[in-house]
Protein backbone atom coordinates (compact mmCIF):
# COMPACT_ATOMS: atom_id res chain seq x y z
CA UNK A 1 176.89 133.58 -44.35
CA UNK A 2 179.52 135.63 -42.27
CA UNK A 3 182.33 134.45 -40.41
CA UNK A 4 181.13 133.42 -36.74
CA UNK A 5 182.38 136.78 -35.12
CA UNK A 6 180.24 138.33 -37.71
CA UNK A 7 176.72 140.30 -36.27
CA UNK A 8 173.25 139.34 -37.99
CA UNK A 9 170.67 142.52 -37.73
CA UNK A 10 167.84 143.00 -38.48
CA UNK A 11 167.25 146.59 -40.16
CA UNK A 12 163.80 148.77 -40.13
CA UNK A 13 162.12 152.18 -40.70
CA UNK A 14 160.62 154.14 -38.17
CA UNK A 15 159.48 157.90 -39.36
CA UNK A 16 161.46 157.77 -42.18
CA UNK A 17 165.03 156.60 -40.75
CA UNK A 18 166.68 152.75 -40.90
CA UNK A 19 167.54 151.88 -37.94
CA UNK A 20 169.20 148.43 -37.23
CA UNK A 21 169.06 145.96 -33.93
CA UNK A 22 171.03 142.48 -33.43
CA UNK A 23 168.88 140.28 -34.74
CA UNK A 24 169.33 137.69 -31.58
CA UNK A 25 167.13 140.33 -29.40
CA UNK A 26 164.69 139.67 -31.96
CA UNK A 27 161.74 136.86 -30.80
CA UNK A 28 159.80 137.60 -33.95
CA UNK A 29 158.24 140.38 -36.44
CA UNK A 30 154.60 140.16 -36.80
CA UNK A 31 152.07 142.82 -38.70
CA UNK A 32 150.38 145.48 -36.24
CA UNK A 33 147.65 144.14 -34.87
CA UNK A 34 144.99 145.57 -32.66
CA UNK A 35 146.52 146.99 -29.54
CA UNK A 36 145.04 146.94 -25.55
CA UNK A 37 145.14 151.23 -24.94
CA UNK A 38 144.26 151.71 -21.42
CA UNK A 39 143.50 155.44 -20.57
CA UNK A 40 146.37 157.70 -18.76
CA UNK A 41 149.51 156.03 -20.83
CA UNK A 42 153.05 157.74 -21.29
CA UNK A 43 153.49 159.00 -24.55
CA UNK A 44 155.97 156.39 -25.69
CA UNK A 45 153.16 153.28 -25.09
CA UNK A 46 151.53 152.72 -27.87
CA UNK A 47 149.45 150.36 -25.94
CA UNK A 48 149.91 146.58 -25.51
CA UNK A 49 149.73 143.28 -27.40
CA UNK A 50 148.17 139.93 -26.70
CA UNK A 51 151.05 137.65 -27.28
CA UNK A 52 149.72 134.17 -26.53
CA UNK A 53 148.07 135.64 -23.36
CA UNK A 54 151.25 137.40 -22.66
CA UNK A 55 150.35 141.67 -22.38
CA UNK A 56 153.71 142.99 -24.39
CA UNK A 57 154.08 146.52 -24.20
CA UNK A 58 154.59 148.65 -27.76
CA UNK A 59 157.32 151.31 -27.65
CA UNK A 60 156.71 154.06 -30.30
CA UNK A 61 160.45 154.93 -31.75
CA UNK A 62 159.66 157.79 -33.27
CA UNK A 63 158.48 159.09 -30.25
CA UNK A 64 161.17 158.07 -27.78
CA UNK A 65 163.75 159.50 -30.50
CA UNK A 66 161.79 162.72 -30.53
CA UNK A 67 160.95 162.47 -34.16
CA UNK A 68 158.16 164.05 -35.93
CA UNK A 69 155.19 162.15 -35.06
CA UNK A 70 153.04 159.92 -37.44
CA UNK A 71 150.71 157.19 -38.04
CA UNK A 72 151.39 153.94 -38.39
CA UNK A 73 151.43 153.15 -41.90
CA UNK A 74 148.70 150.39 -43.37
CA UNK A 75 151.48 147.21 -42.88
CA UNK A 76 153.81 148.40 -39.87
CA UNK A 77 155.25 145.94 -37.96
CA UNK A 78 155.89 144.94 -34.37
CA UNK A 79 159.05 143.53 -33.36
CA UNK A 80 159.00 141.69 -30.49
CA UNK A 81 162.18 141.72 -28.64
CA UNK A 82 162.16 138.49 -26.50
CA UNK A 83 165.49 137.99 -25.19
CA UNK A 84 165.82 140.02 -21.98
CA UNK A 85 163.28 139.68 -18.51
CA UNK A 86 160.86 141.73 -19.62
CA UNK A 87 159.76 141.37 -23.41
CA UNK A 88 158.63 144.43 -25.20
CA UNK A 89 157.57 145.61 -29.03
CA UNK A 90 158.77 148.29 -30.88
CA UNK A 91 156.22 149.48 -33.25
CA UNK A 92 158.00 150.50 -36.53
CA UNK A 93 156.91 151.43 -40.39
CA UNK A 94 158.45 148.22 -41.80
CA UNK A 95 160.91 145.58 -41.14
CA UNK A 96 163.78 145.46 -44.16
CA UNK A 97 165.61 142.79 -44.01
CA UNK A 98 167.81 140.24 -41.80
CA UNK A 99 171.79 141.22 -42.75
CA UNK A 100 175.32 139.72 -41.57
CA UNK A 101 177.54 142.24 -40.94
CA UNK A 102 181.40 141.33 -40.64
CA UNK A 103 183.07 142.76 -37.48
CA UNK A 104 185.02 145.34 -39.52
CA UNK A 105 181.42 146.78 -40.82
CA UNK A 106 180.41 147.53 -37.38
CA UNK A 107 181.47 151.19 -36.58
CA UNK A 108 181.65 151.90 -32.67
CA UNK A 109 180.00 155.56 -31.73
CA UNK A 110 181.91 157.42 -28.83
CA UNK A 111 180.67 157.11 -25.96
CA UNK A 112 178.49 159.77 -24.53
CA UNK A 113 176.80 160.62 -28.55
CA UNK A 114 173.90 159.31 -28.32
CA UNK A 115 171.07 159.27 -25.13
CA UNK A 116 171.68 156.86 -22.33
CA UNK A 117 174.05 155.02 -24.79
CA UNK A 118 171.04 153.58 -26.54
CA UNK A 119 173.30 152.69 -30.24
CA UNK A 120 176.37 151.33 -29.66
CA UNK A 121 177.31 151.73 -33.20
CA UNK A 122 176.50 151.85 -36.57
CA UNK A 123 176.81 150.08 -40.31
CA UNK A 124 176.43 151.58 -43.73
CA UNK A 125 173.33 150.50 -45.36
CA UNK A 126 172.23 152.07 -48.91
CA UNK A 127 174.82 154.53 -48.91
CA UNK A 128 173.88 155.74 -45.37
CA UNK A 129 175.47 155.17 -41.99
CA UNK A 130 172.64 153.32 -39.95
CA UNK A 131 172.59 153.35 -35.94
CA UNK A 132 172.83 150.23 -34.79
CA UNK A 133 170.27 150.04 -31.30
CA UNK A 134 170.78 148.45 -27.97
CA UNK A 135 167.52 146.99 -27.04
CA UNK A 136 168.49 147.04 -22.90
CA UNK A 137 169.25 150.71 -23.20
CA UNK A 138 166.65 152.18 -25.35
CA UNK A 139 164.83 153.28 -22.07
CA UNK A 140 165.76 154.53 -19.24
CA UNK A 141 164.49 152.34 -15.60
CA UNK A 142 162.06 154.77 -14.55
CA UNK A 143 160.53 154.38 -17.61
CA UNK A 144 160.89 150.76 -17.64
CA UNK A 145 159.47 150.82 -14.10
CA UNK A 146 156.61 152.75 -15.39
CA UNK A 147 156.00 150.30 -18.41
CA UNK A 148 156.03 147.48 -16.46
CA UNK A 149 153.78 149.04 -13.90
CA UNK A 150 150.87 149.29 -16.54
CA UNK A 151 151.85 146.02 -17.93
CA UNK A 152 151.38 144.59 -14.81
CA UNK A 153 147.46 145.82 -15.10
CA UNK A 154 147.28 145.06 -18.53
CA UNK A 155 148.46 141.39 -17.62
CA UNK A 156 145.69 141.26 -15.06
CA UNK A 157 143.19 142.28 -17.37
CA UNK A 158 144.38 139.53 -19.96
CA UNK A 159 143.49 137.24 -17.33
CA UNK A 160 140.67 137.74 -16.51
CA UNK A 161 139.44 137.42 -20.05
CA UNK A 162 140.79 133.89 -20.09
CA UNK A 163 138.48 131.66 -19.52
CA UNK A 164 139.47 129.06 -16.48
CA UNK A 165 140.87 125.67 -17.03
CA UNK A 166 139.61 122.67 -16.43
């Protein structure tokens, strides 16, 4: 594998475009499944997941990046990111592949070139420079406020579906 200073990521396609995250903000990759839509969501929110009783909210990319809007496609994926305080899933057309990337393959973007610093660089994959995502700055806190408002209902309604312990 790469040398220890080396990055792993994981790259995708959402609406067309690879994208590319650190692969250590990744929990796991599972196939859509059906998704909790309660009414009066922000466009973004797909809707939420039922992750072992856990209500994960699903981010649509191609939304948040303003890209022409589509359906999911028969086999998308969810990746869960699971490393920071409040987990969330980005819904995407398919996860690629898991690649090491040697620190001289990362290419830092300027500060100030992309929205609310949300890649922090990028790597050439298939003959095309990739963005490279930061998973704590693809949104913005008031819209991680509002998220975690509805997930806080959509947690509460997980709940009360589970039947009590004995």
């Amino acid at each position: 594998m790469g040398s220890p200073h080396s990055a792993t990521l994981l790259l995708f396609q959402v609406a067309g475009e690879t994208c590319a995250i650190p692969a250590e903000a990744v929990k796991q990759v599972v196939p859509l499944a059906a998704l909790n839509r309660p009414p009066g969501l922000p466009p973004v929110l797909e809707g939420f997941l039922n992750l072992g009783g856990t209500a994960v909210p699903v981010i649509r990319l191609e939304r948040l990046f303003g890209l022409p809007p589509q359906p999911p496609p028969l086999h998308a994926h969810l990746v869960v990111l699971g490393r920071q305080e409040h987990p969330f899933a980005l819904l995407v057309s398919r996860a690629l592949d898991i690649v090491p990337v040697a620190p001289e393959g990362l290419r830092p973007i300027p500060k100030g070139s992309t929205f609310n610093e949300c890649a922090t660089a990028e790597v050439e994959a298939g003959g095309r420079a990739v963005p490279v995502l930061s998973p704590g700055r693809l949104l913005l806190e008031s819209e991680r406020q509002a998220i975690a408002a509805f997930q806080e209902t959509a947690q509460r309604y997980l709940d009360e579906l589970e039947p009590p312990s004995a």
